[in-house]
C-alpha atoms as a PDB file:
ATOM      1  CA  UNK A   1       0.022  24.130  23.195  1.00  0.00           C
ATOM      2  CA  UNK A   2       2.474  20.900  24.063  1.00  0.00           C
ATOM      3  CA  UNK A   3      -0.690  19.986  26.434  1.00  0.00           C
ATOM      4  CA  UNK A   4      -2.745  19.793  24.067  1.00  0.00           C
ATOM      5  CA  UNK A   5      -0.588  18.117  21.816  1.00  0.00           C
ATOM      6  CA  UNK A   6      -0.061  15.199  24.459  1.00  0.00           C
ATOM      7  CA  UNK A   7      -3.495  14.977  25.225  1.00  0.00           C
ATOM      8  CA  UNK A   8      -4.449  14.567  21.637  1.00  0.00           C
ATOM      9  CA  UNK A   9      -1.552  12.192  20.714  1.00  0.00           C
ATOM     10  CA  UNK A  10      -2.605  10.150  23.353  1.00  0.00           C
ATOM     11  CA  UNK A  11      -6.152  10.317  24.008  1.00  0.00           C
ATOM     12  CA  UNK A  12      -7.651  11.471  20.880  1.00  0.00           C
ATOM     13  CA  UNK A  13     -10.129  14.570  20.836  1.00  0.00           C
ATOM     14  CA  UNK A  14     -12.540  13.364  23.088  1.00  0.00           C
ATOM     15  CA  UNK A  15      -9.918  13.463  25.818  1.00  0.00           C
ATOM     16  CA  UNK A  16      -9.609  16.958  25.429  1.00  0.00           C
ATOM     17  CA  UNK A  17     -11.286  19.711  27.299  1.00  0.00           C
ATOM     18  CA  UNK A  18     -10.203  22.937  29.745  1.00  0.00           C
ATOM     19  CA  UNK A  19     -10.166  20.589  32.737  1.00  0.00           C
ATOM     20  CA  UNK A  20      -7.547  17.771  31.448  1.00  0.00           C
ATOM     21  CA  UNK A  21      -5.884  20.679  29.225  1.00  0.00           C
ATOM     22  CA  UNK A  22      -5.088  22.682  32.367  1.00  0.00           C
ATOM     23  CA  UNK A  23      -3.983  19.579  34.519  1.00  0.00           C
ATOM     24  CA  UNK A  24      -1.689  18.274  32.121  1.00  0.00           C
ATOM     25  CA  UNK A  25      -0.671  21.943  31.708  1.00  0.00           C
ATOM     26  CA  UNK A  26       0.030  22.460  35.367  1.00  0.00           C
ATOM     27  CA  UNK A  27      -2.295  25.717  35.287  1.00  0.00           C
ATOM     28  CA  UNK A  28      -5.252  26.990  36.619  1.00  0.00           C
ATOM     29  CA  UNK A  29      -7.972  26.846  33.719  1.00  0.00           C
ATOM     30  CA  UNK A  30      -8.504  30.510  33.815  1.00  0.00           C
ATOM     31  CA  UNK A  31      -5.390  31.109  32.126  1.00  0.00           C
ATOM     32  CA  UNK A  32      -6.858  28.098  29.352  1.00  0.00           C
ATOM     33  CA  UNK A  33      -9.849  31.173  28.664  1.00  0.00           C
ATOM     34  CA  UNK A  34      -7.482  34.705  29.330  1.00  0.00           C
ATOM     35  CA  UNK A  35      -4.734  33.091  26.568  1.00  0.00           C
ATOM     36  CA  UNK A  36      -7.243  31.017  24.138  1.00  0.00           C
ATOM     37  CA  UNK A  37     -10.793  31.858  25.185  1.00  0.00           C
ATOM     38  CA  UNK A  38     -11.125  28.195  25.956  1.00  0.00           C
ATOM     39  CA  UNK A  39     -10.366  24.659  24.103  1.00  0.00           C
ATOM     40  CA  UNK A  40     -11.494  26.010  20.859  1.00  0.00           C
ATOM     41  CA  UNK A  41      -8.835  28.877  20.472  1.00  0.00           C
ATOM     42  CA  UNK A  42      -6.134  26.174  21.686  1.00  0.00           C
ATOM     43  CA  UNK A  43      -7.498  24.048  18.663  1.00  0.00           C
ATOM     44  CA  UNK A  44      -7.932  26.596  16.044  1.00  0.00           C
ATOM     45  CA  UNK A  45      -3.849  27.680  17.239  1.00  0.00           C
ATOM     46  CA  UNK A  46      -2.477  24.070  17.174  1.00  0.00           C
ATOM     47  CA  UNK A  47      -4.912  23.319  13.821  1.00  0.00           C
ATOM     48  CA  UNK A  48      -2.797  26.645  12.277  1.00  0.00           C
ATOM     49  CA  UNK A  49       0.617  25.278  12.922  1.00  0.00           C
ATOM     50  CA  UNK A  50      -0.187  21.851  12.006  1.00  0.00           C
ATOM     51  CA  UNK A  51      -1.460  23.084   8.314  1.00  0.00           C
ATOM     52  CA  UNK A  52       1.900  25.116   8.145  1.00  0.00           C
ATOM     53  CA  UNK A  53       3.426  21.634   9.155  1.00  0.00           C
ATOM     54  CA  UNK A  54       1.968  20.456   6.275  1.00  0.00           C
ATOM     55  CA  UNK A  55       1.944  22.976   4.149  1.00  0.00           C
ATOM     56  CA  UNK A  56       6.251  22.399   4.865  1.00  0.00           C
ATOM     57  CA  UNK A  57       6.317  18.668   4.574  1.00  0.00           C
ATOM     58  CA  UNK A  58       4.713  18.820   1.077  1.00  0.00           C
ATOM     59  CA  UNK A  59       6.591  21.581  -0.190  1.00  0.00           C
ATOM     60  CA  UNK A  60       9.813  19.663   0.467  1.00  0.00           C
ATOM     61  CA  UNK A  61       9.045  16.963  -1.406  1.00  0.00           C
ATOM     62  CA  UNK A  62      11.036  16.636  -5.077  1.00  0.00           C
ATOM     63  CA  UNK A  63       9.769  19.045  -7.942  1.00  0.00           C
ATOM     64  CA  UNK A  64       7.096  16.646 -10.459  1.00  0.00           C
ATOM     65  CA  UNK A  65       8.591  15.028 -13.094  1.00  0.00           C
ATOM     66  CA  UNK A  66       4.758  13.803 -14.052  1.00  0.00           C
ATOM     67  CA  UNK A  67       4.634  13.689 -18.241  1.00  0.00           C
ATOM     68  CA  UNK A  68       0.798  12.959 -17.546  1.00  0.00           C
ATOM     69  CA  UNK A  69      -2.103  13.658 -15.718  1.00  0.00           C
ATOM     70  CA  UNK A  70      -1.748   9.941 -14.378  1.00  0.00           C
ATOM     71  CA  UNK A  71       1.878  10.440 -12.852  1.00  0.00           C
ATOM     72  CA  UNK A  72       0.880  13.886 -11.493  1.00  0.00           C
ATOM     73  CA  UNK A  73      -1.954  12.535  -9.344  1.00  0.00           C
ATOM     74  CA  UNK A  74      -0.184   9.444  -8.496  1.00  0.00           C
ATOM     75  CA  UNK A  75       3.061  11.842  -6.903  1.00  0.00           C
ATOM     76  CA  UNK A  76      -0.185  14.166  -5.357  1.00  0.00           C
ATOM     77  CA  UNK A  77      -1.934  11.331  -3.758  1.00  0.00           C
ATOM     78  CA  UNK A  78       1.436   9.188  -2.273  1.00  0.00           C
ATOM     79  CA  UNK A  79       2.588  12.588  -1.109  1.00  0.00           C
ATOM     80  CA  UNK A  80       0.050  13.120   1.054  1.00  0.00           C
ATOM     81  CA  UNK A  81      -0.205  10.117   2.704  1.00  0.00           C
ATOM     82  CA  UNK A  82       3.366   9.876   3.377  1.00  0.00           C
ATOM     83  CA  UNK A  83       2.858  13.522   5.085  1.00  0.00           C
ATOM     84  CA  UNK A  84      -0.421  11.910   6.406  1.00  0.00           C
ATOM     85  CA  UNK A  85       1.499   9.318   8.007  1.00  0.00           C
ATOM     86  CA  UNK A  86       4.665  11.279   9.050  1.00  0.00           C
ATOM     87  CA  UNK A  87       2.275  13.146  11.710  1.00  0.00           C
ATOM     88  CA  UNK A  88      -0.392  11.063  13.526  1.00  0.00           C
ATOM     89  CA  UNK A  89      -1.618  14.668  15.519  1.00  0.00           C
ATOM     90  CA  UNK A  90      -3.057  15.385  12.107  1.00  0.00           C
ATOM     91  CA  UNK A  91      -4.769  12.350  11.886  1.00  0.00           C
ATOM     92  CA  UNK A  92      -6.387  13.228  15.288  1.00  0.00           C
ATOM     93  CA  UNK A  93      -7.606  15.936  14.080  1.00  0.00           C
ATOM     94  CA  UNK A  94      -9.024  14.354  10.876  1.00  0.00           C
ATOM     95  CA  UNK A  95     -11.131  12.374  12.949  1.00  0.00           C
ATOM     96  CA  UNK A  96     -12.538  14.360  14.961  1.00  0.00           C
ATOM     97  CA  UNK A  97     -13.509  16.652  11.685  1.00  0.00           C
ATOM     98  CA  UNK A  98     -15.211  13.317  10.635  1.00  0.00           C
ATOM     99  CA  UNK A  99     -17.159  12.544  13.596  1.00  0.00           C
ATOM    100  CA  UNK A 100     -18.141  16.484  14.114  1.00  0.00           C
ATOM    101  CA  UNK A 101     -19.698  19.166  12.559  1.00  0.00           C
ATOM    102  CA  UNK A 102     -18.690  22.496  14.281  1.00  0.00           C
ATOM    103  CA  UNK A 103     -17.609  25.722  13.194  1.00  0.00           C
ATOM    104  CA  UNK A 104     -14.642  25.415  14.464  1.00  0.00           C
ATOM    105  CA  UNK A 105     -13.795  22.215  12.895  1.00  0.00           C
ATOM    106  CA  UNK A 106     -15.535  23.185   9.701  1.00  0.00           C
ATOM    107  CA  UNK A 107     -13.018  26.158   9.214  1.00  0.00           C
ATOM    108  CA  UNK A 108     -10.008  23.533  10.232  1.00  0.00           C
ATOM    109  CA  UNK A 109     -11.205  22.003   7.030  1.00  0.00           C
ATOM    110  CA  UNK A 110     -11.479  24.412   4.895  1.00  0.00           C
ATOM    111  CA  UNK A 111      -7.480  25.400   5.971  1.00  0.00           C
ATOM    112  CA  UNK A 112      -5.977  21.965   5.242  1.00  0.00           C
ATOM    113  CA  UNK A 113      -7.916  22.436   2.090  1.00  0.00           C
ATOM    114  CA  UNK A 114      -6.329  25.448   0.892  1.00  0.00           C
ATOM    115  CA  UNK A 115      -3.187  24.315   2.091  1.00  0.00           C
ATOM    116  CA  UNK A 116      -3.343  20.965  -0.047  1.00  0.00           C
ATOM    117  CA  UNK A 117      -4.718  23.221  -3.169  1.00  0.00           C
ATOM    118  CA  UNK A 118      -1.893  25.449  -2.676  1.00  0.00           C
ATOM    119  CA  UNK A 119       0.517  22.506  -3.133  1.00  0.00           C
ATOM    120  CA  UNK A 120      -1.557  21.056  -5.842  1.00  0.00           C
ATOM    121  CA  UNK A 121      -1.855  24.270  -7.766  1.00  0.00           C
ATOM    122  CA  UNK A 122       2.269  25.013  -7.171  1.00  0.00           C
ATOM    123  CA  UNK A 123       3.290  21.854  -8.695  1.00  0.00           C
ATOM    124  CA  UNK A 124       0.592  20.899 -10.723  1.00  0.00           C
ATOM    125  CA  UNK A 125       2.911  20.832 -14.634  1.00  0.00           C
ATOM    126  CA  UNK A 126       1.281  22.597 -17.817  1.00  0.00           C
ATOM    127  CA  UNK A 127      -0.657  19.334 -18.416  1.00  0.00           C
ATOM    128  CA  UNK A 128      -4.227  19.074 -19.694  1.00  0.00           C
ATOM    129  CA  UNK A 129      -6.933  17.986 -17.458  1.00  0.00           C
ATOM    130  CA  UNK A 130      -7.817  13.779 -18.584  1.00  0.00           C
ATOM    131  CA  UNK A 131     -10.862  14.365 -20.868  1.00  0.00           C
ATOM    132  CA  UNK A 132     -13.928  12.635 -20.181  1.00  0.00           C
ATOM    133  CA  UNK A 133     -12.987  11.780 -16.170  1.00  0.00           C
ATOM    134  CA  UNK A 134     -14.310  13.844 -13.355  1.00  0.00           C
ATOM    135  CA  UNK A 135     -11.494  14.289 -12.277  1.00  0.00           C
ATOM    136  CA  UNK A 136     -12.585  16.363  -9.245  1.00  0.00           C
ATOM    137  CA  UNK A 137     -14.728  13.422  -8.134  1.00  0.00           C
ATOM    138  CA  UNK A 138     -11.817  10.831  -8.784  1.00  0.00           C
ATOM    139  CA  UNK A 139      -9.732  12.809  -6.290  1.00  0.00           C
ATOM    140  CA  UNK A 140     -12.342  13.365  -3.971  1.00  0.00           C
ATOM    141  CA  UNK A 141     -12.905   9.328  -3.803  1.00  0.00           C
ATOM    142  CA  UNK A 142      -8.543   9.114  -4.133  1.00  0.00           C
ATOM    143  CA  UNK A 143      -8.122  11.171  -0.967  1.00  0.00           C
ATOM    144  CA  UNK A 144     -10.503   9.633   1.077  1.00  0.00           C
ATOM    145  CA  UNK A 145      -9.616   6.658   0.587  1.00  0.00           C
ATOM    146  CA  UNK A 146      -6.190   7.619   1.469  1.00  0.00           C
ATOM    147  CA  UNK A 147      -7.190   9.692   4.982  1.00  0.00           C
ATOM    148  CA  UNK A 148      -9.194   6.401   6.176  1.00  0.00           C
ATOM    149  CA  UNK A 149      -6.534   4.276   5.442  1.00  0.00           C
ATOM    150  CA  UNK A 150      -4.072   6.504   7.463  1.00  0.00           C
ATOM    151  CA  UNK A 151      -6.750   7.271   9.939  1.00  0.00           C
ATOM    152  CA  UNK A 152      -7.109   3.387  10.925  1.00  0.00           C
ATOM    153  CA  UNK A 153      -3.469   2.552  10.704  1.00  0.00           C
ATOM    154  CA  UNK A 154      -3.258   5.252  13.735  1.00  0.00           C
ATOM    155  CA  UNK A 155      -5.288   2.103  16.005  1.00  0.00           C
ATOM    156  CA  UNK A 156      -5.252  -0.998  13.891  1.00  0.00           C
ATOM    157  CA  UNK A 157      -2.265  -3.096  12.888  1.00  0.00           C
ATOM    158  CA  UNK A 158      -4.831  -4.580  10.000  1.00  0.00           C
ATOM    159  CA  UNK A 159      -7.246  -3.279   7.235  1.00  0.00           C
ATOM    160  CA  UNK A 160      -9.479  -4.673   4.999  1.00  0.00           C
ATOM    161  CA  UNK A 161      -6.894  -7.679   5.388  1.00  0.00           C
ATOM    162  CA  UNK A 162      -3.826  -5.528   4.731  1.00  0.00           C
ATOM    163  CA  UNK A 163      -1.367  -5.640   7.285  1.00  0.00           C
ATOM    164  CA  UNK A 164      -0.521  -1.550   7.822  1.00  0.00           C
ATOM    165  CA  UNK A 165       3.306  -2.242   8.189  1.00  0.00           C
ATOM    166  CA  UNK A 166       5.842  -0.865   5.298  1.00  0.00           C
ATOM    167  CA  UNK A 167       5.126  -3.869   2.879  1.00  0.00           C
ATOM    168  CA  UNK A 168       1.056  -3.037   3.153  1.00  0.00           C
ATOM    169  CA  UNK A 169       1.483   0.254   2.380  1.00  0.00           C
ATOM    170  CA  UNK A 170       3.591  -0.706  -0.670  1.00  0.00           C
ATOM    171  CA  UNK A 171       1.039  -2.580  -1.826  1.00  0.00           C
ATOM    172  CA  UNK A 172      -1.889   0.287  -1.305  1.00  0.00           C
ATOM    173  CA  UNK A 173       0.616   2.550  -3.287  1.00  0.00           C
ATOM    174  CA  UNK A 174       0.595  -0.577  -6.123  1.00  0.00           C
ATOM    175  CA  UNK A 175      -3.563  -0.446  -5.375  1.00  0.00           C
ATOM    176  CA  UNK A 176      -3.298   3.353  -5.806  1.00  0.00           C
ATOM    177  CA  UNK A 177      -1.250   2.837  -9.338  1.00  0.00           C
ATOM    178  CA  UNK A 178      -3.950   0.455 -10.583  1.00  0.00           C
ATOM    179  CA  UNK A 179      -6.791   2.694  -9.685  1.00  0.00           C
ATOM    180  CA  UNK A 180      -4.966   5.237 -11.263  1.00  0.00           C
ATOM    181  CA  UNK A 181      -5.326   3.737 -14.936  1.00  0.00           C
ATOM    182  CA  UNK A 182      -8.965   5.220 -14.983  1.00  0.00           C
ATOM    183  CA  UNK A 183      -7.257   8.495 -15.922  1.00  0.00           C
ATOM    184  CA  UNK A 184      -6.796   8.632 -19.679  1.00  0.00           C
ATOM    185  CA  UNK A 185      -3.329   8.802 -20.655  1.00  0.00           C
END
């Protein structure tokens, strides 16, 4: 598992596969398919304790004190990209979900999802939903936005003219807060 780890911190997931997962390992690759049947099962392990990771780092973040919709999303959205950003083997992982389509890395998905919807739903205050906003959608476009953003501070000093040091991400965060007016109230 710490293999694959280092090979993904450092080389992304196109440098990983049984051969430079064994070598940096220091074992034969037969033992990569008798313990994990192969990259995949290494993957799907280190995918599971990343989303706990997660699932961790967002839980210990501060109870909401959101009176609105509007605040609630706003703590929701900067929470997850400081988590986003606390853990750049996540980030791997992200991209490779983005320039994929497997199984494997469709069910990887569909973890981080319910992890992120368990947070959501175990925070989320007795507030009503923003009437007339698809709200849904909004987060959909939100989160996104958020993952690329972390995604290409992981390679790029720069973005879209925003240098991706701690005074650029204070301004996204002030970019996320004026976005945010489109919820009602």
């Amino acid at each position: 598992m710490a293999a694959a780890e280092r090979l993904l911190r450092r080389d992304g997931w196109t440098g990983l596969n049984v051969n430079t997962l064994a070598a940096d390992a220091g074992v034969d690759r037969k033992l990569v398919y008798r313990y994990f049947e192969g990259v995949e099962g290494v993957v799907e392990r280190l995918a599971g304790r990343l989303d706990l990771w997660l699932g961790q780092t967002l839980a210990a973040q501060p109870a909401t004190r959101a009176a609105s919709y509007r605040d609630f999303a706003r703590e929701m959205l900067t929470g997850y990209l400081s988590a986003l950003r606390a853990n750049p083997l996540i980030l791997r992982l992200l991209a490779w979900e983005l320039a994929e389509d497997t199984p494997l890395l469709r069910r990887m998905e569909a973890q981080r999802s319910a992890v992120l919807q368990r947070w959501t739903a175990s925070r989320r205050p007795d507030l009503p939903f923003p009437q007339g906003v698809d709200v849904v959608a909004l987060n959909a476009v939100f989160l996104a936005a958020i993952q690329h953003l972390a995604l290409g501070a992981l390679t790029r000093d720069r973005f879209a003219g925003v240098t991706m040091d701690e005074m650029g991400w204070r301004r996204i965060e002030a970019a996320i807060d004026r976005m945010l007016e489109a919820y009602p109230g």
